[in-house]
N, C-alpha and C. Protein backbone atom coordinates (compact mmCIF):
# COMPACT_ATOMS: atom_id res chain seq x y z
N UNK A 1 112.82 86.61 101.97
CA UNK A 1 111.53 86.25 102.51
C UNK A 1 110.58 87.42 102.33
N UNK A 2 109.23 86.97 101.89
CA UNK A 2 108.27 88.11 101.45
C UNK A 2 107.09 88.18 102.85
N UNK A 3 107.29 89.19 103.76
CA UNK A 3 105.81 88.96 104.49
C UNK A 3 104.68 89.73 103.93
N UNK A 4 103.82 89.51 104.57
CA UNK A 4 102.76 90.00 103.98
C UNK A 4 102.52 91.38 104.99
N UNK A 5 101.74 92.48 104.79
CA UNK A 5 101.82 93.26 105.75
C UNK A 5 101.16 92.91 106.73
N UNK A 6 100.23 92.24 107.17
CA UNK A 6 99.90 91.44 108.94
C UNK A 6 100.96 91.53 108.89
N UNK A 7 101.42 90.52 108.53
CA UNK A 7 102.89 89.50 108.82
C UNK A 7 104.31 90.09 109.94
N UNK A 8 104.44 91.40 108.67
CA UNK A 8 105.64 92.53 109.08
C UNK A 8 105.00 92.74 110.27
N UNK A 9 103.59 93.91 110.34
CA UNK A 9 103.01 94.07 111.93
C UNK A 9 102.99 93.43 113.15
N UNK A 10 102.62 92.41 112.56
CA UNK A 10 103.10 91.31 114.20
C UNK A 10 104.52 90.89 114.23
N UNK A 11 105.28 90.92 113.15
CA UNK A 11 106.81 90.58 113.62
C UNK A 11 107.44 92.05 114.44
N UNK A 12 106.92 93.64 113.80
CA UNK A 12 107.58 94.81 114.05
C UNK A 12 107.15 94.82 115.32
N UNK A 13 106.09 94.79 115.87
CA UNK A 13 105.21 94.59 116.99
C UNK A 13 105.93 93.64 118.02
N UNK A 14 106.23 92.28 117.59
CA UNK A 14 106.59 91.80 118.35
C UNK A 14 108.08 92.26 118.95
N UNK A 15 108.59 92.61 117.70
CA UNK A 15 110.32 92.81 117.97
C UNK A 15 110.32 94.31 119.18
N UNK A 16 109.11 94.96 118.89
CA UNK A 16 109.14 96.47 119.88
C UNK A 16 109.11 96.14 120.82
N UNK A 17 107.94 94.66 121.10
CA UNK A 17 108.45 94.27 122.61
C UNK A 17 109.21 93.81 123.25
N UNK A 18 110.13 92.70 122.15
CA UNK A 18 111.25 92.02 122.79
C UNK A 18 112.41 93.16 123.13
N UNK A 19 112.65 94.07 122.12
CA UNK A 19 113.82 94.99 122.80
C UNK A 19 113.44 96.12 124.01
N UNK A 20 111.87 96.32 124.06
CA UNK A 20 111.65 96.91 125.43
C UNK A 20 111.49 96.02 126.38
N UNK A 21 111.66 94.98 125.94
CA UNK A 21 111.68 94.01 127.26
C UNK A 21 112.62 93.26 127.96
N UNK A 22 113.50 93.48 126.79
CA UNK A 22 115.26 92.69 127.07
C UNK A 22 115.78 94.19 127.59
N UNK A 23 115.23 95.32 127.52
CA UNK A 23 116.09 96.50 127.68
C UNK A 23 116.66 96.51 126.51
N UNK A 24 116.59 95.96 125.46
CA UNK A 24 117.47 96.21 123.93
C UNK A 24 116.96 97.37 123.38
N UNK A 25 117.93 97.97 122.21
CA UNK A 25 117.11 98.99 121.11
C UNK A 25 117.50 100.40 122.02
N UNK A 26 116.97 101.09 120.97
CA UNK A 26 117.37 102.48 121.45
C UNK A 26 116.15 102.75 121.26
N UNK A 27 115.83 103.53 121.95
CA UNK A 27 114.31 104.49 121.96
C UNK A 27 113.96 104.54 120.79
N UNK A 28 114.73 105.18 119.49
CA UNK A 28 114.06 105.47 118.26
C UNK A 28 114.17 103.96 117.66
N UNK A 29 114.90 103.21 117.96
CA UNK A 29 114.39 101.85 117.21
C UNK A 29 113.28 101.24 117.73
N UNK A 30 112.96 101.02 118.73
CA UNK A 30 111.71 100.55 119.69
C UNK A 30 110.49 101.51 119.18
N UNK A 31 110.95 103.00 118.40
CA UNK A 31 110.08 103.28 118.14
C UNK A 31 109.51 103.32 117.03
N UNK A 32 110.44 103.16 116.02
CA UNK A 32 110.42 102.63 114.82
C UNK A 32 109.34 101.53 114.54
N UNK A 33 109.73 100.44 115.59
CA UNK A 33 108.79 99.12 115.23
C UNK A 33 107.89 99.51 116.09
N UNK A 34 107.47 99.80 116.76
CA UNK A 34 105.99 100.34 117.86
C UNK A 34 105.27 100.83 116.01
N UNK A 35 105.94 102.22 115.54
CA UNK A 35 104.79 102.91 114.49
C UNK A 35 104.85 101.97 113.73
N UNK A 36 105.50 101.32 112.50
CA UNK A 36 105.65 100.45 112.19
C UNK A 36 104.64 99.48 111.80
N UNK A 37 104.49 98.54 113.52
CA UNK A 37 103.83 97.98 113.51
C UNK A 37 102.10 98.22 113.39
N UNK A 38 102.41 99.66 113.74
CA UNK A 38 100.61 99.68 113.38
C UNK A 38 100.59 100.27 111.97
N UNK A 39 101.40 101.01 111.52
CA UNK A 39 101.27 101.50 109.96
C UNK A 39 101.28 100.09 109.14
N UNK A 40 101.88 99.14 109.41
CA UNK A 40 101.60 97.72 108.35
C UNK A 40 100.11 97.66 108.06
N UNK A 41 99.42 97.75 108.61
CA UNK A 41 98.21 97.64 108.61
C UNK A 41 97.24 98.02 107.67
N UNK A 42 97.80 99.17 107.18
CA UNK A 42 97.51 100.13 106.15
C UNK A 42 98.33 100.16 105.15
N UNK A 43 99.18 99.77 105.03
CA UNK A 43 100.54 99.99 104.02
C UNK A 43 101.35 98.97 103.91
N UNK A 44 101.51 99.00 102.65
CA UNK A 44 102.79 97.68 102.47
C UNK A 44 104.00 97.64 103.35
N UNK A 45 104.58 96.38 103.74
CA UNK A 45 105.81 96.52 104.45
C UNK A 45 106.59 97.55 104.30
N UNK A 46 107.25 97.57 103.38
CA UNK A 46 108.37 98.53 103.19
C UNK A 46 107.76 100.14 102.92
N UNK A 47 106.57 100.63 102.79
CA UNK A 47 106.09 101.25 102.70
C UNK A 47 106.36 101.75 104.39
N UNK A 48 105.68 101.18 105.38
CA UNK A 48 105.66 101.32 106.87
C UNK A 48 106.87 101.47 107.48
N UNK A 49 107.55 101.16 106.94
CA UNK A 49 109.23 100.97 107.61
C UNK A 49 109.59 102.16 107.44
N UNK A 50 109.19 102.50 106.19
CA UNK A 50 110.06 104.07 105.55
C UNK A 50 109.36 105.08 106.38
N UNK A 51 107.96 105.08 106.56
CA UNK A 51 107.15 106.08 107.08
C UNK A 51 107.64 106.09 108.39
N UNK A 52 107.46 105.48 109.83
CA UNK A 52 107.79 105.25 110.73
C UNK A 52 109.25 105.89 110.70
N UNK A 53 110.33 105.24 110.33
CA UNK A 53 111.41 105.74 110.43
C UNK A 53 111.30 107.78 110.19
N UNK A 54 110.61 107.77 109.22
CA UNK A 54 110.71 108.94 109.24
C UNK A 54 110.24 110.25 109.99
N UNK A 55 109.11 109.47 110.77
CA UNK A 55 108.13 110.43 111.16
C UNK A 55 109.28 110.13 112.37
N UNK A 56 109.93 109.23 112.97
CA UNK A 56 110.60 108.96 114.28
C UNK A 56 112.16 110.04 113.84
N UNK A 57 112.06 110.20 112.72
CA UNK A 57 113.23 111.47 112.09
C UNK A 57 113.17 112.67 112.59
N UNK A 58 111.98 112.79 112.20
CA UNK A 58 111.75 114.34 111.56
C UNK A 58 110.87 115.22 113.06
N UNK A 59 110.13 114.05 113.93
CA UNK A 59 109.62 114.12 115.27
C UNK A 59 109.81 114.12 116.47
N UNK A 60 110.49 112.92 116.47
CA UNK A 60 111.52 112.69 117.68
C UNK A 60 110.71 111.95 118.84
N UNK A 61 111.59 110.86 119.94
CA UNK A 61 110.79 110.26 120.66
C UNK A 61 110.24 110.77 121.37
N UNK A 62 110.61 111.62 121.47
CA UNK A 62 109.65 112.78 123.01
C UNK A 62 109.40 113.18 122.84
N UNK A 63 109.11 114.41 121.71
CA UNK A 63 107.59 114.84 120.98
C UNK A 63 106.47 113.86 120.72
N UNK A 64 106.73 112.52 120.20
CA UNK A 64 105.87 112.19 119.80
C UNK A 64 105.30 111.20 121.29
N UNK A 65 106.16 110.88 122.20
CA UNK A 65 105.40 110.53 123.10
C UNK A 65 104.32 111.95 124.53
N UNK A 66 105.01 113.02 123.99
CA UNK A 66 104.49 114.47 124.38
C UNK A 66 103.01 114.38 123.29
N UNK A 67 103.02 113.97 122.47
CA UNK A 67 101.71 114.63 121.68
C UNK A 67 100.71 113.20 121.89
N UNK A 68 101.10 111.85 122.17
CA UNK A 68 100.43 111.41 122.61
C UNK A 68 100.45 109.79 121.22
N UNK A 69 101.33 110.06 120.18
CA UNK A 69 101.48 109.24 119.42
C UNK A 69 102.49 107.97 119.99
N UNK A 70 102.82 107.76 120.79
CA UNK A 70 103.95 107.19 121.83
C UNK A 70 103.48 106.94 123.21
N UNK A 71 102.93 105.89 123.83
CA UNK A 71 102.79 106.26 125.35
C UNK A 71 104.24 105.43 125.78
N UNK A 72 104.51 105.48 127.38
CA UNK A 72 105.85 105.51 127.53
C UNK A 72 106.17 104.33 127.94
N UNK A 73 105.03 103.28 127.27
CA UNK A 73 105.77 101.73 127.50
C UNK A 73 105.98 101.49 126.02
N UNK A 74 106.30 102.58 124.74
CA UNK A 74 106.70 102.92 123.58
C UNK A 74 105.37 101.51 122.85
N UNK A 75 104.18 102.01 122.64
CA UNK A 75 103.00 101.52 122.26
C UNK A 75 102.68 102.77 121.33
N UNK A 76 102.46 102.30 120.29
CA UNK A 76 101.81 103.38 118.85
C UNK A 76 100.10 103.95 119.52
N UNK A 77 99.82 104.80 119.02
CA UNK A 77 98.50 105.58 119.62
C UNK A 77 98.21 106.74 118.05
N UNK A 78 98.69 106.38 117.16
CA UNK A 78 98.00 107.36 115.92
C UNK A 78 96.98 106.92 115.61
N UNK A 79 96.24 108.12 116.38
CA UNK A 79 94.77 108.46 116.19
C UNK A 79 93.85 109.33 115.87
N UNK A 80 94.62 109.42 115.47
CA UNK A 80 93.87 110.99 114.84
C UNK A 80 93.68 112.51 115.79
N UNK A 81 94.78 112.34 116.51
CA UNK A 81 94.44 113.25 117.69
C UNK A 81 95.62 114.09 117.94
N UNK A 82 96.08 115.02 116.61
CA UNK A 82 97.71 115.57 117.23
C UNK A 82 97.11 117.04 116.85
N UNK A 83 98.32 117.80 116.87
CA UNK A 83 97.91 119.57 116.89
C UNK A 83 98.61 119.41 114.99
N UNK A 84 98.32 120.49 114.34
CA UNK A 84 98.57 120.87 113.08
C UNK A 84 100.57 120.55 112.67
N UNK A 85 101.17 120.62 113.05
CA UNK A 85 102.88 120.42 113.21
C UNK A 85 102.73 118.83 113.00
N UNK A 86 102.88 118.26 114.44
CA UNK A 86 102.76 117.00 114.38
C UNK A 86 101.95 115.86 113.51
N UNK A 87 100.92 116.20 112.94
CA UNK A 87 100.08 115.56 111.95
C UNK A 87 100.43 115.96 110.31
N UNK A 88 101.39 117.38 110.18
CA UNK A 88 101.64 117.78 109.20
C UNK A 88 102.94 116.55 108.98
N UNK A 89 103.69 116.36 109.65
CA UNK A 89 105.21 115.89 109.58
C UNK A 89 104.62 114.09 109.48
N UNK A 90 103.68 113.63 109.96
CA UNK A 90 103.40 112.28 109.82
C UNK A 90 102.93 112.37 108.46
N UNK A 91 101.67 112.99 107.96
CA UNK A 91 101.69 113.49 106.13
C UNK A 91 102.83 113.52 105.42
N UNK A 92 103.57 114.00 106.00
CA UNK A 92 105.07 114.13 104.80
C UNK A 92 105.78 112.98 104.94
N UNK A 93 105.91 112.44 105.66
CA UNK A 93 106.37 111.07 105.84
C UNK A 93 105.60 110.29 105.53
N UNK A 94 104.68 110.27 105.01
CA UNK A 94 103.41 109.04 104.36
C UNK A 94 103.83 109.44 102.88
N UNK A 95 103.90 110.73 102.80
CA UNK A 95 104.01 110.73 101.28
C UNK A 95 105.25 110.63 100.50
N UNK A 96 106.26 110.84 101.15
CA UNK A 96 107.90 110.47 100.77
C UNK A 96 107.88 109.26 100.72
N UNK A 97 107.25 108.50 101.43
CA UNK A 97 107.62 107.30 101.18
C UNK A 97 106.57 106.32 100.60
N UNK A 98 105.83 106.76 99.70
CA UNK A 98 104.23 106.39 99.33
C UNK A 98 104.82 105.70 97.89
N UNK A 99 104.48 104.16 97.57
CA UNK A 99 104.67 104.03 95.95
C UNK A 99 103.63 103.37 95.15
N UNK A 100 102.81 104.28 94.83
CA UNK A 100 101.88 104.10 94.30
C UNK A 100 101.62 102.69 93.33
N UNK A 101 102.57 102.26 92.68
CA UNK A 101 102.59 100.72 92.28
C UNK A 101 102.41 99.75 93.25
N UNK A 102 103.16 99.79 94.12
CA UNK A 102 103.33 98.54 95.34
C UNK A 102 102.00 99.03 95.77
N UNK A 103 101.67 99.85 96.86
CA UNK A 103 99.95 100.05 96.97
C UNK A 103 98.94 98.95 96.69
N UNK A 104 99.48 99.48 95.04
CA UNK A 104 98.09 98.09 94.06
C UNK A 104 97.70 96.99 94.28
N UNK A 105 99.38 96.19 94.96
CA UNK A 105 99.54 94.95 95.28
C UNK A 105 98.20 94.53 96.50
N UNK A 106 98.13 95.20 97.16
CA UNK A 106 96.40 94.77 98.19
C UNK A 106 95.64 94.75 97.46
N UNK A 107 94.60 95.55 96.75
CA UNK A 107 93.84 95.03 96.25
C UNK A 107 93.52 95.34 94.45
N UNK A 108 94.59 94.75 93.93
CA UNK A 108 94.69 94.59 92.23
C UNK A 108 94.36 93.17 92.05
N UNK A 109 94.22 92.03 93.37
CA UNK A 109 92.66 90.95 92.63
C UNK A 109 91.24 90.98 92.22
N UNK A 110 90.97 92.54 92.54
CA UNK A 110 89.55 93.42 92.48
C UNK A 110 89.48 93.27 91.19
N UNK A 111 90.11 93.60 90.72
CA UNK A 111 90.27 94.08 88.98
C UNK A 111 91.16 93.14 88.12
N UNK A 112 90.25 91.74 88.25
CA UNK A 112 90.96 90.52 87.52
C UNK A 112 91.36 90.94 85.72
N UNK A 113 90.51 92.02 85.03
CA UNK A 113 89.97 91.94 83.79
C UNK A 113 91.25 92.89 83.35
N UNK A 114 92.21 93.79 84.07
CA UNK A 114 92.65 95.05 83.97
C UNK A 114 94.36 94.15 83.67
N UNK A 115 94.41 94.92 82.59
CA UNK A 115 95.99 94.39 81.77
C UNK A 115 97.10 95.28 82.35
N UNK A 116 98.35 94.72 81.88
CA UNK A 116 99.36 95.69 82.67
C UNK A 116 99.22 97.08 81.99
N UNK A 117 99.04 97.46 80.69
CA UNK A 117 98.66 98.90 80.49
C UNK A 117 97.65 99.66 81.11
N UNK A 118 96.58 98.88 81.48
CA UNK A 118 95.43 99.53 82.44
C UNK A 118 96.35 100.35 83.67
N UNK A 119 97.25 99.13 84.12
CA UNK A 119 98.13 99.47 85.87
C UNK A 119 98.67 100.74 85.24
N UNK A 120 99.53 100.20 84.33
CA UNK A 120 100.43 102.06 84.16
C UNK A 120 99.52 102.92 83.94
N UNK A 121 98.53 103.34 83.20
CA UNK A 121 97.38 103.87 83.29
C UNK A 121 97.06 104.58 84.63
N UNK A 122 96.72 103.55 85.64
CA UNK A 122 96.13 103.69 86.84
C UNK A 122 97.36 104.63 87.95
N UNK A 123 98.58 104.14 87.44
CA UNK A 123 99.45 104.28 88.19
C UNK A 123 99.90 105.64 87.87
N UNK A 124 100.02 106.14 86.64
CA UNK A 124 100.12 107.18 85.78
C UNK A 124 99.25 108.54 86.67
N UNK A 125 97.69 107.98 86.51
CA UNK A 125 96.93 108.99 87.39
C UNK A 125 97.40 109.69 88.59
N UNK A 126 97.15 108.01 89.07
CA UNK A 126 97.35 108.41 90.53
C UNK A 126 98.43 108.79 91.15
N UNK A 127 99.70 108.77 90.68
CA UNK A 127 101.25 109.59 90.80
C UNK A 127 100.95 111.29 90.53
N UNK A 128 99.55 111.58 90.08
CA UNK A 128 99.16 112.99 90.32
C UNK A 128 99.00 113.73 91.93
N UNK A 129 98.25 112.48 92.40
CA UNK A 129 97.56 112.61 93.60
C UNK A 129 98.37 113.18 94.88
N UNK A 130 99.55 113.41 94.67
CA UNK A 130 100.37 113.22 96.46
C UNK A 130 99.85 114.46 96.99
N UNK A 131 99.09 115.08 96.43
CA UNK A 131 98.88 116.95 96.96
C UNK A 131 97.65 116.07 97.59
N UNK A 132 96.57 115.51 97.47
CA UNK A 132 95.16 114.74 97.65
C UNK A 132 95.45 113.85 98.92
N UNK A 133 96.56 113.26 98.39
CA UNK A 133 97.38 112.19 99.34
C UNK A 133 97.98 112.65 100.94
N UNK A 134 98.44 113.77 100.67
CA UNK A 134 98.31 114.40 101.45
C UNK A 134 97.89 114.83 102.78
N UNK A 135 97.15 115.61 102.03
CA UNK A 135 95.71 116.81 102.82
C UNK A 135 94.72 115.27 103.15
N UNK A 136 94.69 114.49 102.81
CA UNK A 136 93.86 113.14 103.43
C UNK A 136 94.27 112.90 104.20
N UNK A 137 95.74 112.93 104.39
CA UNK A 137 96.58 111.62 105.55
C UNK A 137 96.93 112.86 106.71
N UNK A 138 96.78 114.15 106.54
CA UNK A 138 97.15 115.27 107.20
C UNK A 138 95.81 115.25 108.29
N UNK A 139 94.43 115.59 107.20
CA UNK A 139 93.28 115.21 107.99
C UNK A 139 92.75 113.70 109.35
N UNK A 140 93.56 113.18 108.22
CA UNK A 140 93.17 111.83 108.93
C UNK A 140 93.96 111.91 110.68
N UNK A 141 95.25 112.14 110.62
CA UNK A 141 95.84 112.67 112.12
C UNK A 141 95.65 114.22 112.91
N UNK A 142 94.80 115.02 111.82
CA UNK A 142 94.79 116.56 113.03
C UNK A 142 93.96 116.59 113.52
N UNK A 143 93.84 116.56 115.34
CA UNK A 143 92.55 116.90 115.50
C UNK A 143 91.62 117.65 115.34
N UNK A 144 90.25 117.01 115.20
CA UNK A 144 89.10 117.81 114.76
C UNK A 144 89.54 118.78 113.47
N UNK A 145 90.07 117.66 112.17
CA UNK A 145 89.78 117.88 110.97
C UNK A 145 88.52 117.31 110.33
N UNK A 146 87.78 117.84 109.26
CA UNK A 146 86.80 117.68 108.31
C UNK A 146 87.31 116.01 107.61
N UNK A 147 86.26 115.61 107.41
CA UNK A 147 86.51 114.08 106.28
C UNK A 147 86.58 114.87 105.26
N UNK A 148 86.59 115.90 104.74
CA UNK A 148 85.92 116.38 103.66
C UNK A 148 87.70 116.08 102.25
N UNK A 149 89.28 116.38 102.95
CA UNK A 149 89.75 115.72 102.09
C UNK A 149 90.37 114.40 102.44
N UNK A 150 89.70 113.71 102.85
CA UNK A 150 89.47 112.40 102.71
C UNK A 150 88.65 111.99 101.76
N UNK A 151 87.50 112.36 102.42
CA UNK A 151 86.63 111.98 100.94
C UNK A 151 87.38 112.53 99.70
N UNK A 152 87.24 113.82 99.52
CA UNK A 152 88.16 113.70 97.98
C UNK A 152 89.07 113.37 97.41
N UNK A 153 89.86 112.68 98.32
CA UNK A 153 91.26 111.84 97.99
C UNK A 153 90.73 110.43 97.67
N UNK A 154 89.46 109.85 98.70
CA UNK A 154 89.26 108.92 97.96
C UNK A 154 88.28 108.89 95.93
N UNK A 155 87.78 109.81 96.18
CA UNK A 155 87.00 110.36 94.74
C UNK A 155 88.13 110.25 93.94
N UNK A 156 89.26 110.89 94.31
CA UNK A 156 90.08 111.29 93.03
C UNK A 156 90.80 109.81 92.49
N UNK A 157 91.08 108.89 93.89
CA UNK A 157 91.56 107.62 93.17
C UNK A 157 90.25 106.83 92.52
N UNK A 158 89.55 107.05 92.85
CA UNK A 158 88.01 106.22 91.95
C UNK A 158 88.03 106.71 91.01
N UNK A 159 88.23 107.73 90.49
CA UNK A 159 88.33 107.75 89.09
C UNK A 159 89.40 107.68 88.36
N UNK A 160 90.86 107.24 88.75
CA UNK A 160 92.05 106.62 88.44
C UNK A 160 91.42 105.17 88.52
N UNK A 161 90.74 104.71 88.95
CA UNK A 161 90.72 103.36 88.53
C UNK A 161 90.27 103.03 87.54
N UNK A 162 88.96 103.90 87.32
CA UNK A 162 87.99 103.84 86.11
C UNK A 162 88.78 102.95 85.13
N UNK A 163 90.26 103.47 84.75
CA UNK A 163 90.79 102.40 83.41
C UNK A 163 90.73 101.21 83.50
N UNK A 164 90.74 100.45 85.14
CA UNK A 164 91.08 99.16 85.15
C UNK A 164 89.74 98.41 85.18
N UNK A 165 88.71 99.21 84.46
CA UNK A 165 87.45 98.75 84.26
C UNK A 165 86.95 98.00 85.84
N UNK A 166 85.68 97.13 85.27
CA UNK A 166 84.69 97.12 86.74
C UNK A 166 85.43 96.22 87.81
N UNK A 167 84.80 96.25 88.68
CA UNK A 167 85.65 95.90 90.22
C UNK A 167 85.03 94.63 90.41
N UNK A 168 85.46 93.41 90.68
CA UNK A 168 85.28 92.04 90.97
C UNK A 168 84.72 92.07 92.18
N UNK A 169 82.94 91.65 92.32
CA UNK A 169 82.46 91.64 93.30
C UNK A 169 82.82 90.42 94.38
């Protein structure tokens, strides 16, 4: 069965509540689908699964409900609001588990005109990017970081697209 990423989010979502609510799950699984469920949102299923799991690895449930990414009815809260450590380790876990092909799959109906050599092309580029990829997704969770590599992470994939010619208004 293929969900779509809503799809996964409200099932991961839902399942965080049924096992905090049956008392099921272990903390890091409850917490698993809590991040999970809000990383679908942004990221392909299996994309979110990997991240989550990892950041619930490499973080732990009580750091991350200490920094404020976790409140303690195990509810996701990444908001852009952690200290330099904690926002570094959610970055590395976005990018270990980042695949730049699957990605495409959201929005590669933009670019009806773009052949499968365009994609490897595109895909080619942008498998440069994880240093960009990064320092974006690092910014995006430390508090009171600059947009500034955000913005250039998004610049640098705009012109990885360039091959797949103009964008379907």
């Amino acid at each position: 069965m293929h969900l779509t990423t809503s799809a996964l989010g409200l099932a991961l979502l839902t399942s965080a509540f049924g096992l905090t609510a049956c008392g099921g799950g272990s903390d890091d699984e409850i917490a698993i689908a809590a991040l999970g469920s809000q990383i679908a949102f942004q990221l392909p299923a299996e994309q979110a699964e990997c991240t989550a799991k990892q950041i619930v690895e490499t973080i732990g449930v009580d750091e991350l409900t200490k920094a404020g990414a976790l409140t303690e009815e195990h509810i996701a809260q990444l908001n852009g609001q952690f200290d330099k450590d904690v926002a570094t380790k959610i970055a590395d876990a976005t990018v270990d588990c980042w695949d730049w092909r699957k990605n495409t799959e959201a929005w590669a109906s933009s670019y009806p005109t773009a052949d499968s050599a365009a994609w490897d092309k595109y895909v080619a580029c942008a498998e440069k990017l994880d240093d960009e990829l990064h320092a974006s997704v690092l910014a995006a969770n430390l508090k009171g970081a600059s947009a500034a590599p955000r913005d250039a992470f998004g610049k640098a994939q705009e012109k990885c697209r360039k091959v797949l010619g103009p964008a379907a208004n």
